[in-house]
C-alpha atoms as a PDB file:
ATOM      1  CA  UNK A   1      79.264  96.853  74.471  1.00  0.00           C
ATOM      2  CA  UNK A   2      81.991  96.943  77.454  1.00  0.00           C
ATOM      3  CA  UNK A   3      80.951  96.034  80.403  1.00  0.00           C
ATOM      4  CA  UNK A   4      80.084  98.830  83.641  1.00  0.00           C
ATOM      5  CA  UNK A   5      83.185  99.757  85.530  1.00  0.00           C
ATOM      6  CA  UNK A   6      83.086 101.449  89.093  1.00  0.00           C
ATOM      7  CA  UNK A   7      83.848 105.335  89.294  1.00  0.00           C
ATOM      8  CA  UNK A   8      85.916 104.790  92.214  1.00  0.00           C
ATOM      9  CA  UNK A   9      88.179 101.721  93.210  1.00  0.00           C
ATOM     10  CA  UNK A  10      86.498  99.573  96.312  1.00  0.00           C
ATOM     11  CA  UNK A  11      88.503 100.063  99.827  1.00  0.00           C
ATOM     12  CA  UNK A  12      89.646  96.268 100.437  1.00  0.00           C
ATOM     13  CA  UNK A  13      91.384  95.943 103.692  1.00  0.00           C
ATOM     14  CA  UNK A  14      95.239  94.428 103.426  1.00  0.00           C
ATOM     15  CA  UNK A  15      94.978  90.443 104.302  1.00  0.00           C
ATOM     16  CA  UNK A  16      95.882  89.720 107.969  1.00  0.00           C
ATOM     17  CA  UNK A  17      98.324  87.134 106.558  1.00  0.00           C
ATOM     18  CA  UNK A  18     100.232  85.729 103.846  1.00  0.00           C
ATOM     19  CA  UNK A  19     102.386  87.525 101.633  1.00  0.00           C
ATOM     20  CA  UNK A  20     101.831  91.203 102.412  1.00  0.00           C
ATOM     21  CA  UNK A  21     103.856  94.608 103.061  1.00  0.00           C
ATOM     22  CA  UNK A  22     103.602  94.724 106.813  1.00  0.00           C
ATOM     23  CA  UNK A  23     104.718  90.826 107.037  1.00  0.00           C
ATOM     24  CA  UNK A  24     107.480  91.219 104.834  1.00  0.00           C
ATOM     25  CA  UNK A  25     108.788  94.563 106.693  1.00  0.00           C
ATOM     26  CA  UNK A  26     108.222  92.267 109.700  1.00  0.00           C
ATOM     27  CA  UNK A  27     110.396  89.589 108.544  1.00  0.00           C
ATOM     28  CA  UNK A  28     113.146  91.879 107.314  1.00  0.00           C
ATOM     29  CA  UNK A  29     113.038  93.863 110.665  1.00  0.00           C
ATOM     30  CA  UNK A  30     113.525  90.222 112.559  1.00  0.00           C
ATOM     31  CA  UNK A  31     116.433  88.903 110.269  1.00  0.00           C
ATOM     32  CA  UNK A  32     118.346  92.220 110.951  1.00  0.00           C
ATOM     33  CA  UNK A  33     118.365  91.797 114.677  1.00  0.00           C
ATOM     34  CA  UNK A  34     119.317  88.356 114.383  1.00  0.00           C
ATOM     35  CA  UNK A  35     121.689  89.103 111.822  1.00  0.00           C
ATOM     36  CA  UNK A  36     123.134  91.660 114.689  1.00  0.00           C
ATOM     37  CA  UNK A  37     122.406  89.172 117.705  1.00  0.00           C
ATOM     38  CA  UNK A  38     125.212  86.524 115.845  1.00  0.00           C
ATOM     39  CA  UNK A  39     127.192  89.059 115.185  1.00  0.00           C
ATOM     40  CA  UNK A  40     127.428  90.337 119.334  1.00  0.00           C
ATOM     41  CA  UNK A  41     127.488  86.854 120.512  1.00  0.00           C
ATOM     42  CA  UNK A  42     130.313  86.194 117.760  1.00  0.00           C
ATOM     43  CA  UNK A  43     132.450  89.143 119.040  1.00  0.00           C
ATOM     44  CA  UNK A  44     131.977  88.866 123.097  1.00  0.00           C
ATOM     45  CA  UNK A  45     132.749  85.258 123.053  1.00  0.00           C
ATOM     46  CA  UNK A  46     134.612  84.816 120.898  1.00  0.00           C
ATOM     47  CA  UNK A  47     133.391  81.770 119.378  1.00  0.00           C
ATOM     48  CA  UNK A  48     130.681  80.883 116.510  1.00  0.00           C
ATOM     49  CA  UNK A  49     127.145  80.833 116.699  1.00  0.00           C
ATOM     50  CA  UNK A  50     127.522  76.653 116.508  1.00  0.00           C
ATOM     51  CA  UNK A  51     130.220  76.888 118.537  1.00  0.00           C
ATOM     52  CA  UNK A  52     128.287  78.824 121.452  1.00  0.00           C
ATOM     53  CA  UNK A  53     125.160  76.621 121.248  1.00  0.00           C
ATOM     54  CA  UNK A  54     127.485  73.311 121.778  1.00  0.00           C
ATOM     55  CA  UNK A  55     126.912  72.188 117.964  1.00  0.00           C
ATOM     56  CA  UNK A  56     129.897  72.019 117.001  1.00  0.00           C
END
């Protein structure tokens, strides 16, 4: 004898947090425009990103 199954799927809402699609497209979004942001600051002053912030 199997077991009852549900006709239709339940409606769970996505997690607020942790590992989910709008987090991760979040995350991606943010590394491009820093990815971008070093790349500006590398160009107009002509000096690294370590460089610029006195590390190095």
């Amino acid at each position: 004898m199997t077991p009852l199954q549900p006709s239709t799927p339940p409606k769970l809402e996505e997690p607020k947090f942790g590992f989910n699609s709008y987090a991760e497209r979040l995350n991606g979004r943010a590394a491009m425009v820093g990815f971008v942001s070093t790349l500006a600051i590398e160009y107009f002053t002509g000096q690294g990103l370590l460089a610029w912030l006195g590390l190095y």
